[in-house]
PDB file of N, CA and C in Angstrom:
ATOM      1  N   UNK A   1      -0.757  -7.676  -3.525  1.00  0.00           N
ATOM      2  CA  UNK A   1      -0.363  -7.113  -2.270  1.00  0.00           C
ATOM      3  C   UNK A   1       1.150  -7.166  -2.131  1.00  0.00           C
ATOM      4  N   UNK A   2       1.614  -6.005  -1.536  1.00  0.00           N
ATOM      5  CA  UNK A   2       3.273  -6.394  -1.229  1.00  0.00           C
ATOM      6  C   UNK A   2       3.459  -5.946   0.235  1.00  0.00           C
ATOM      7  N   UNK A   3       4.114  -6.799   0.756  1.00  0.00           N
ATOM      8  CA  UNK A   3       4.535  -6.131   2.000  1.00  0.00           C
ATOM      9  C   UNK A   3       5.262  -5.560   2.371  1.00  0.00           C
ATOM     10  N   UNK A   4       5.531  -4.209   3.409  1.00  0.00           N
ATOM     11  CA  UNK A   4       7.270  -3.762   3.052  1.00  0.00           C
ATOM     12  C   UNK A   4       6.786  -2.341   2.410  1.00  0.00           C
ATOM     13  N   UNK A   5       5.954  -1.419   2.388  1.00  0.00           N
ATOM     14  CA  UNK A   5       6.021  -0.502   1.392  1.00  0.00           C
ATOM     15  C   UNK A   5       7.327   0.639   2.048  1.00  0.00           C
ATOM     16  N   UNK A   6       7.707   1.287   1.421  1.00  0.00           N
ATOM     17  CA  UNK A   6       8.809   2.428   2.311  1.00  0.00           C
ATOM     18  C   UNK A   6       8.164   2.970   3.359  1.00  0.00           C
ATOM     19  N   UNK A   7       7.298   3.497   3.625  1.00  0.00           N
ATOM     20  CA  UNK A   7       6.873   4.525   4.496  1.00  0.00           C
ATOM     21  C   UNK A   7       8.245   5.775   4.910  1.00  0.00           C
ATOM     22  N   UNK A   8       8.393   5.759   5.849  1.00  0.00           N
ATOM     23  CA  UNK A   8       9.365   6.689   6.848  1.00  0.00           C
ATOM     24  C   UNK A   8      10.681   6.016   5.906  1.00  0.00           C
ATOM     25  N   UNK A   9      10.613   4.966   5.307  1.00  0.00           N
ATOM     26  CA  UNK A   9      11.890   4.709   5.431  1.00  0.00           C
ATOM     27  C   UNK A   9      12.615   5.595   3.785  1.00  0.00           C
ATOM     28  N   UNK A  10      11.479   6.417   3.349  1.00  0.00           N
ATOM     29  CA  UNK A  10      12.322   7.348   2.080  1.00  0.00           C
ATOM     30  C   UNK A  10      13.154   8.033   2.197  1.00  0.00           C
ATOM     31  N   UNK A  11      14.409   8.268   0.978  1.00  0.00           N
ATOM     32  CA  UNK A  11      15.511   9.076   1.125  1.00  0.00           C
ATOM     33  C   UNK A  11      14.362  10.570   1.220  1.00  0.00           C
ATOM     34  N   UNK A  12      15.377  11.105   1.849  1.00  0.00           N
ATOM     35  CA  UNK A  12      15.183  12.697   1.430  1.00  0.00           C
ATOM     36  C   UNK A  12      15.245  13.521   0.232  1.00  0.00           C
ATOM     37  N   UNK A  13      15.968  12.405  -0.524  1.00  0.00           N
ATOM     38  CA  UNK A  13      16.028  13.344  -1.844  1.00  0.00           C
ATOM     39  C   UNK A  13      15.158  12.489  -3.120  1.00  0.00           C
ATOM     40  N   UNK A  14      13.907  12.127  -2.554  1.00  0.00           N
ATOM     41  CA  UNK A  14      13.272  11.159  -3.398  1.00  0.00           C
ATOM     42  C   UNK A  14      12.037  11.748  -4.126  1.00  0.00           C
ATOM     43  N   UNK A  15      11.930  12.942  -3.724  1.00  0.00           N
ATOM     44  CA  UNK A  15      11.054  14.127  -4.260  1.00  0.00           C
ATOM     45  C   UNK A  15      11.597  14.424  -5.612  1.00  0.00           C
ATOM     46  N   UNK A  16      13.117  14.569  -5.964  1.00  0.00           N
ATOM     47  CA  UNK A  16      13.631  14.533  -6.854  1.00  0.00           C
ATOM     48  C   UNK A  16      13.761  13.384  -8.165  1.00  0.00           C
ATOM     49  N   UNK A  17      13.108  11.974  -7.823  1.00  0.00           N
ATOM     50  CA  UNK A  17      12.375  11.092  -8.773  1.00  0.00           C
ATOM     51  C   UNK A  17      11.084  11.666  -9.511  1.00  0.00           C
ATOM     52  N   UNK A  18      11.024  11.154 -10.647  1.00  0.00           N
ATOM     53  CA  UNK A  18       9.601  11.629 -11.617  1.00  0.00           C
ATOM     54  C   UNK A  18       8.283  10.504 -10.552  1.00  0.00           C
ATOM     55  N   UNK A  19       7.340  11.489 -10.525  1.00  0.00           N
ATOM     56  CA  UNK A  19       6.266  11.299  -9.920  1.00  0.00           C
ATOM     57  C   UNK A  19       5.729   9.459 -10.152  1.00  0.00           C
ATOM     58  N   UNK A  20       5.615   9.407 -11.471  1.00  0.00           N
ATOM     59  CA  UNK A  20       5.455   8.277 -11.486  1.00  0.00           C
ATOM     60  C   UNK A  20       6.186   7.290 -10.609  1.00  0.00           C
ATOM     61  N   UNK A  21       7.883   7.236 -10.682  1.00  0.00           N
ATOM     62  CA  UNK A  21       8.232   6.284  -9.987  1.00  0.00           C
ATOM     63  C   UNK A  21       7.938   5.943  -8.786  1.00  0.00           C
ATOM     64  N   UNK A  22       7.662   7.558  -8.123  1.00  0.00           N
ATOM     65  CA  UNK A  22       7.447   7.649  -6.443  1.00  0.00           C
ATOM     66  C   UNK A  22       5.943   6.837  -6.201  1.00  0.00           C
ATOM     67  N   UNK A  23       5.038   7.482  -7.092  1.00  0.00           N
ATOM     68  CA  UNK A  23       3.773   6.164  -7.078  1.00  0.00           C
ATOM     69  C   UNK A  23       4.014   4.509  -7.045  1.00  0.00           C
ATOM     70  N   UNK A  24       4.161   4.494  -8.125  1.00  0.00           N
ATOM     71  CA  UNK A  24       4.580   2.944  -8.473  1.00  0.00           C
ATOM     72  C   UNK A  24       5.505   1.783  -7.207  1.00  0.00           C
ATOM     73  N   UNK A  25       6.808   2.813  -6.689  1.00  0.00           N
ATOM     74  CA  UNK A  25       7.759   2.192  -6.386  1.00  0.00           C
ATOM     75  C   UNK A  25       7.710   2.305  -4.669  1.00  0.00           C
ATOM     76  N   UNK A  26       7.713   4.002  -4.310  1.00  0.00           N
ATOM     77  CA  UNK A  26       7.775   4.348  -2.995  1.00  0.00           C
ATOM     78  C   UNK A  26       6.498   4.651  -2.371  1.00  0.00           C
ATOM     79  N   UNK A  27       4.893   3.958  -3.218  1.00  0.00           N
ATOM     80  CA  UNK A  27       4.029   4.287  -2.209  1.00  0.00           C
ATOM     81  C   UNK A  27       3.323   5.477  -2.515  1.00  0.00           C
ATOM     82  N   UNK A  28       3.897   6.744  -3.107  1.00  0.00           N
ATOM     83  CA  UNK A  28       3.688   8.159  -2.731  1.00  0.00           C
ATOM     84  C   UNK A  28       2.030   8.174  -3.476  1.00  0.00           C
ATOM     85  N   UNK A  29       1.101   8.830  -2.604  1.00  0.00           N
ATOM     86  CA  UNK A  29       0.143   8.798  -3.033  1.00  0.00           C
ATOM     87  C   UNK A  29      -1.098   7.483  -2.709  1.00  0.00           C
ATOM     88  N   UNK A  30      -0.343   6.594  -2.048  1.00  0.00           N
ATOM     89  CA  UNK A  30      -1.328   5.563  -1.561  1.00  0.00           C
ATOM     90  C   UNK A  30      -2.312   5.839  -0.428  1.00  0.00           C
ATOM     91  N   UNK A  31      -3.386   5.567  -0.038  1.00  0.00           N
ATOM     92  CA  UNK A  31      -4.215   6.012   0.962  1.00  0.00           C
ATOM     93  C   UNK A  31      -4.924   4.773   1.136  1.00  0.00           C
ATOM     94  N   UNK A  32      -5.607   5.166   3.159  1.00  0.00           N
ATOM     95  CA  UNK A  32      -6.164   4.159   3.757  1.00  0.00           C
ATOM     96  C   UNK A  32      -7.190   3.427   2.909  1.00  0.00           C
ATOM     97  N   UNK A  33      -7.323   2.631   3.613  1.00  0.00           N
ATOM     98  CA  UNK A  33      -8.537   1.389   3.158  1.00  0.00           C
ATOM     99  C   UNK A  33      -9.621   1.722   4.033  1.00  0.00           C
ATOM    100  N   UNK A  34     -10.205   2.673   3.109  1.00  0.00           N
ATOM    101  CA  UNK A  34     -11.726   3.471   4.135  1.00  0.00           C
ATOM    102  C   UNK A  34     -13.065   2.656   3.680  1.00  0.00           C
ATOM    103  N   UNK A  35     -13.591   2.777   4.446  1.00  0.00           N
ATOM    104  CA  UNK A  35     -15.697   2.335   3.849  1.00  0.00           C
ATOM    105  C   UNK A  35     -15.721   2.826   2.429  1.00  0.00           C
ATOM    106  N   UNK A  36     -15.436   3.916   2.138  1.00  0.00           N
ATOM    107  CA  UNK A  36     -15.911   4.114   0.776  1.00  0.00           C
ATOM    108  C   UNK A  36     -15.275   3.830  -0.018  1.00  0.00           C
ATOM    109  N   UNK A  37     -13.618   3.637  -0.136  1.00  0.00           N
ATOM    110  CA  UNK A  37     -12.621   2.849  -0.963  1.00  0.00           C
ATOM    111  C   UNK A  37     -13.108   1.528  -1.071  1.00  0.00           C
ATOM    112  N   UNK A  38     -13.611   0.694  -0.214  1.00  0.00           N
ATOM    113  CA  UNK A  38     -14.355  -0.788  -0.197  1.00  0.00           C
ATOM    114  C   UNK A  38     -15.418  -0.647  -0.802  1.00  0.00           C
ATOM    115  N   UNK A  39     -16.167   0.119  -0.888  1.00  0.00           N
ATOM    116  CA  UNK A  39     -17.495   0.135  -1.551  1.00  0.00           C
ATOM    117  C   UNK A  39     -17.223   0.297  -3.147  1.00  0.00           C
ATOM    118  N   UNK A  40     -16.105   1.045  -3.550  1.00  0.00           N
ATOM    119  CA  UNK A  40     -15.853   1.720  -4.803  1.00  0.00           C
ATOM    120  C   UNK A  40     -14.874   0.113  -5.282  1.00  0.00           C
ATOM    121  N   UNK A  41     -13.679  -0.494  -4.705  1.00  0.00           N
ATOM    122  CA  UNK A  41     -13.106  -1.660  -5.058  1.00  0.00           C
ATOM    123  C   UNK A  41     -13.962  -2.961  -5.525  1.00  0.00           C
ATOM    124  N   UNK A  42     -15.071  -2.875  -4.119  1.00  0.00           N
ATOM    125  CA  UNK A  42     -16.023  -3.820  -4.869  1.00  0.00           C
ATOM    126  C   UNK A  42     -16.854  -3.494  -5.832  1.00  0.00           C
ATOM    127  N   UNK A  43     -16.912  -2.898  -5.897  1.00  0.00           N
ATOM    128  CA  UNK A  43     -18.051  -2.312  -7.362  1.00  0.00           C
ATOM    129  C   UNK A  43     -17.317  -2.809  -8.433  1.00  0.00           C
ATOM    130  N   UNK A  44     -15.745  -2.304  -8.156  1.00  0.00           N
ATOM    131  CA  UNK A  44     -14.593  -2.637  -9.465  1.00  0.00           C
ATOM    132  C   UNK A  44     -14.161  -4.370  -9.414  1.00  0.00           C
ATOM    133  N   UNK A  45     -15.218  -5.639  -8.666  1.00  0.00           N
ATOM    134  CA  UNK A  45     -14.541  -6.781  -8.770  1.00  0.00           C
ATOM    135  C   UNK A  45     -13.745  -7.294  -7.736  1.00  0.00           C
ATOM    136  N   UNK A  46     -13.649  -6.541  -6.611  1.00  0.00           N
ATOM    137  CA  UNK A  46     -12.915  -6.760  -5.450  1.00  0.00           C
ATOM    138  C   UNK A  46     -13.425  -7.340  -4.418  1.00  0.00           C
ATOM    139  N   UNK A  47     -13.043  -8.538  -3.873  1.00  0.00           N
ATOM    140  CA  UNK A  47     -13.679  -9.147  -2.661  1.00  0.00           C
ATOM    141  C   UNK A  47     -13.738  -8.312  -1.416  1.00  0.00           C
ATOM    142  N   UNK A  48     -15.232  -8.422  -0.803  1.00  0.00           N
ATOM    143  CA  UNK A  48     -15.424  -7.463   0.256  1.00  0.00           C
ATOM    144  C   UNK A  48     -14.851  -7.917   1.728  1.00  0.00           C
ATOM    145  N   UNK A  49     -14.562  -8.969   1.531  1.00  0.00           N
ATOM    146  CA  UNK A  49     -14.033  -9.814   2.739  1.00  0.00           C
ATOM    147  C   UNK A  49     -12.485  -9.917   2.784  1.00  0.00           C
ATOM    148  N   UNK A  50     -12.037  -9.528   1.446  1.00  0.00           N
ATOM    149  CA  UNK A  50     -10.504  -9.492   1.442  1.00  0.00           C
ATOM    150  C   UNK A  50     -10.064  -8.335   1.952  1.00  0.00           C
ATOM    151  N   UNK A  51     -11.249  -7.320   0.735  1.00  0.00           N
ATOM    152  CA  UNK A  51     -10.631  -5.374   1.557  1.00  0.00           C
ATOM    153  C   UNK A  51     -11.191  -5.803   3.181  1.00  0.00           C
ATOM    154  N   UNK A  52     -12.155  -6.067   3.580  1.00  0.00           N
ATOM    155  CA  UNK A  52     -12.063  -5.947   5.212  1.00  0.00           C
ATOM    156  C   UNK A  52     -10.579  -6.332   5.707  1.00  0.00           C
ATOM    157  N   UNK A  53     -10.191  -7.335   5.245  1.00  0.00           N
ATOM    158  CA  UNK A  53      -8.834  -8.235   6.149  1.00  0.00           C
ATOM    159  C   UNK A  53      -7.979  -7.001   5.616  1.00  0.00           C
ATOM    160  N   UNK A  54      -7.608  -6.181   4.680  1.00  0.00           N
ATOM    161  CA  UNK A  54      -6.604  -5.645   4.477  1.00  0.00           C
ATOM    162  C   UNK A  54      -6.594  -4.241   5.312  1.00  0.00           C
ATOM    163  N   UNK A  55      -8.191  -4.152   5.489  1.00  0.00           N
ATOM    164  CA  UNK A  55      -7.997  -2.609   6.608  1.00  0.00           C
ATOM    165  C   UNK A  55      -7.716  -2.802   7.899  1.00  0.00           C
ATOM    166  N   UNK A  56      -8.320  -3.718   8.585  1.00  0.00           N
ATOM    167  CA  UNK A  56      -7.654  -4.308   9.367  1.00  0.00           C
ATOM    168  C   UNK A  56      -6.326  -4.451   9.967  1.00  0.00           C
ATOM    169  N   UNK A  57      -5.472  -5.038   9.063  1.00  0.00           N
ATOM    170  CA  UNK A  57      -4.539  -5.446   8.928  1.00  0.00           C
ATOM    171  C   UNK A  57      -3.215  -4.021   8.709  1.00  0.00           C
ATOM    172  N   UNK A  58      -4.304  -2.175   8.739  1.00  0.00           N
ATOM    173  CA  UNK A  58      -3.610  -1.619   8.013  1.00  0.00           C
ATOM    174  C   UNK A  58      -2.912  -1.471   6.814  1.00  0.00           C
ATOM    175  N   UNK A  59      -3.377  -2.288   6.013  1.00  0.00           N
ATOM    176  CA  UNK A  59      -3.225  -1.865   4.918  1.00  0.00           C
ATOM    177  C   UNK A  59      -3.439  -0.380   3.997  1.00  0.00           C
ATOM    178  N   UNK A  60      -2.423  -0.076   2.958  1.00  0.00           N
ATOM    179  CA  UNK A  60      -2.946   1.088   1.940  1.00  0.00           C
ATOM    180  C   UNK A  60      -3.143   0.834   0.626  1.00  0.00           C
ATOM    181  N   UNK A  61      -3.962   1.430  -0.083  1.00  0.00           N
ATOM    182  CA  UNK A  61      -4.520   0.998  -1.420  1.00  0.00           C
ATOM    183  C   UNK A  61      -3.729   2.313  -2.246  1.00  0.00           C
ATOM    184  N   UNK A  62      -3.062   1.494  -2.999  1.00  0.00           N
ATOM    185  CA  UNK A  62      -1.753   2.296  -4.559  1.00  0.00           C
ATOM    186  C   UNK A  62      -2.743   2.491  -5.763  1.00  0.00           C
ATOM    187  N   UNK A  63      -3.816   3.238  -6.128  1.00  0.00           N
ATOM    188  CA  UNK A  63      -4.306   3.677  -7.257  1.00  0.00           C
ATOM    189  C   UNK A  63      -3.781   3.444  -8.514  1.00  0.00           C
ATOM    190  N   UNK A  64      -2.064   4.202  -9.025  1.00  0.00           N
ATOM    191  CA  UNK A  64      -1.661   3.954  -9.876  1.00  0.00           C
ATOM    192  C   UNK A  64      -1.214   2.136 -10.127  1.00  0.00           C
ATOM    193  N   UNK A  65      -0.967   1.394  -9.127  1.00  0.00           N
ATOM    194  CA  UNK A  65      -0.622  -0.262  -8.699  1.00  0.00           C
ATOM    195  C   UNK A  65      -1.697  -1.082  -8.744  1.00  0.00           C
ATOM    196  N   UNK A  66      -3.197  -0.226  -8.342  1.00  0.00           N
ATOM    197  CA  UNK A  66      -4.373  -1.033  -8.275  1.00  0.00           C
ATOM    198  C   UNK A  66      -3.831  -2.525  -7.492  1.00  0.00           C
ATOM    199  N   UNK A  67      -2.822  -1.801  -6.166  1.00  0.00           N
ATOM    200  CA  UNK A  67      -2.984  -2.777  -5.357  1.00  0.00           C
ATOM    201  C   UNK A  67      -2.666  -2.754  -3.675  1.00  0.00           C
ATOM    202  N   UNK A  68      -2.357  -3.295  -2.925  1.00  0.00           N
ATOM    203  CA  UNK A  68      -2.253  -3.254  -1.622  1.00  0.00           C
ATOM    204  C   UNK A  68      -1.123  -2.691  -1.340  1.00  0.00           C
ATOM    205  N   UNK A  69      -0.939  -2.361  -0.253  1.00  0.00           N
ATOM    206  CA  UNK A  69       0.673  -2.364   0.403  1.00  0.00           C
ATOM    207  C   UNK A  69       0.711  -2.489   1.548  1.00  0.00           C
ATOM    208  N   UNK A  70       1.545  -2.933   2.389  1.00  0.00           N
ATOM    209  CA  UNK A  70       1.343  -2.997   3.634  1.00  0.00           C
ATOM    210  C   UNK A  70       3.015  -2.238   4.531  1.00  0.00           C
ATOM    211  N   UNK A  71       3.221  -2.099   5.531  1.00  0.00           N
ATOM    212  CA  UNK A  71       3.977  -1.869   6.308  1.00  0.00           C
ATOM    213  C   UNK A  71       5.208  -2.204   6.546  1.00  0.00           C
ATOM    214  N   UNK A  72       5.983  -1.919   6.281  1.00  0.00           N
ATOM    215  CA  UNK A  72       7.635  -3.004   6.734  1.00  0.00           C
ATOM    216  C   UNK A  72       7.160  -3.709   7.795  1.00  0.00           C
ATOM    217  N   UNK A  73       7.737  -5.113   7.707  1.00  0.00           N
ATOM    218  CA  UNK A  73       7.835  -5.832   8.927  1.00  0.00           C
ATOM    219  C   UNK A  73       9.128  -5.963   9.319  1.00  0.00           C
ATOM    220  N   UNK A  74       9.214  -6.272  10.496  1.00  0.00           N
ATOM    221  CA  UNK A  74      11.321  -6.543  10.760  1.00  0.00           C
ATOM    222  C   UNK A  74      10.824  -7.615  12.027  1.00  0.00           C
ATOM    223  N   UNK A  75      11.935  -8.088  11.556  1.00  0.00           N
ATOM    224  CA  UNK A  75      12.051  -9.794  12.305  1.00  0.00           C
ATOM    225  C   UNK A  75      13.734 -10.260  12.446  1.00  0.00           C
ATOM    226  N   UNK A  76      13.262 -11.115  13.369  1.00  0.00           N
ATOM    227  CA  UNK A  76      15.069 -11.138  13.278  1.00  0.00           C
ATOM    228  C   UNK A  76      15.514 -12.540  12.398  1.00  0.00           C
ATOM    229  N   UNK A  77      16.614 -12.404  12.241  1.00  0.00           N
ATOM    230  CA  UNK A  77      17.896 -12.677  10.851  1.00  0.00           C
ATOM    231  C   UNK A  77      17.162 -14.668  10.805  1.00  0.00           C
ATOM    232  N   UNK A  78      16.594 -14.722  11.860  1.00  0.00           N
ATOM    233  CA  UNK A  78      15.862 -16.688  12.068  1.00  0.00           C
ATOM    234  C   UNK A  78      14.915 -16.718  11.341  1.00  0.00           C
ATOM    235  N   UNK A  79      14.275 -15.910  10.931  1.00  0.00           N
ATOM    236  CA  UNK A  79      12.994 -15.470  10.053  1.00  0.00           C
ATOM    237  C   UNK A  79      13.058 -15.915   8.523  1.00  0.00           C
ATOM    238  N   UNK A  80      14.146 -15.627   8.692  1.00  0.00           N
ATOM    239  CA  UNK A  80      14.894 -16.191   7.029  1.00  0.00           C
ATOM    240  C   UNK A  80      15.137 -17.482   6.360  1.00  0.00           C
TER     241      UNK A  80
END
């Protein structure tokens, strides 16, 4: 799982990276954590109680990462 994925926060000119990186790095291509993504993860070895906490939680599932991502968080500079 990582937290922090880009969302909104991509350059504009990031279309112009090779596809792969935009998967891997910026997210592109990740999708919700639906009933049937849980049904298909656990089949593949995945705890059904973990994907619940991660949809929940909003989480998105990275295909090419075969892993979580979650949302920027922002906190202030005490957080640190």
């Amino acid at each position: 799982m990582v937290k922090g994925f880009p969302g909104k926060l991509k350059k504009k000119n990031s279309k112009k990276l090779p596809k792969e990186f935009r998967e891997l790095f910026l997210g592109d291509g990740a999708e919700p954590v639906t009933d049937e993504l849980i049904n298909e993860l656990v089949d593949n070895g995945w705890s059904e109680v973990e994907l619940r906490r991660y949809q929940q939680e909003g989480a998105i599932y990275s295909r090419p990462r075969n892993s979580m991502l979650y949302p920027p968080e922002y906190g202030s500079s005490e957080d640190f």
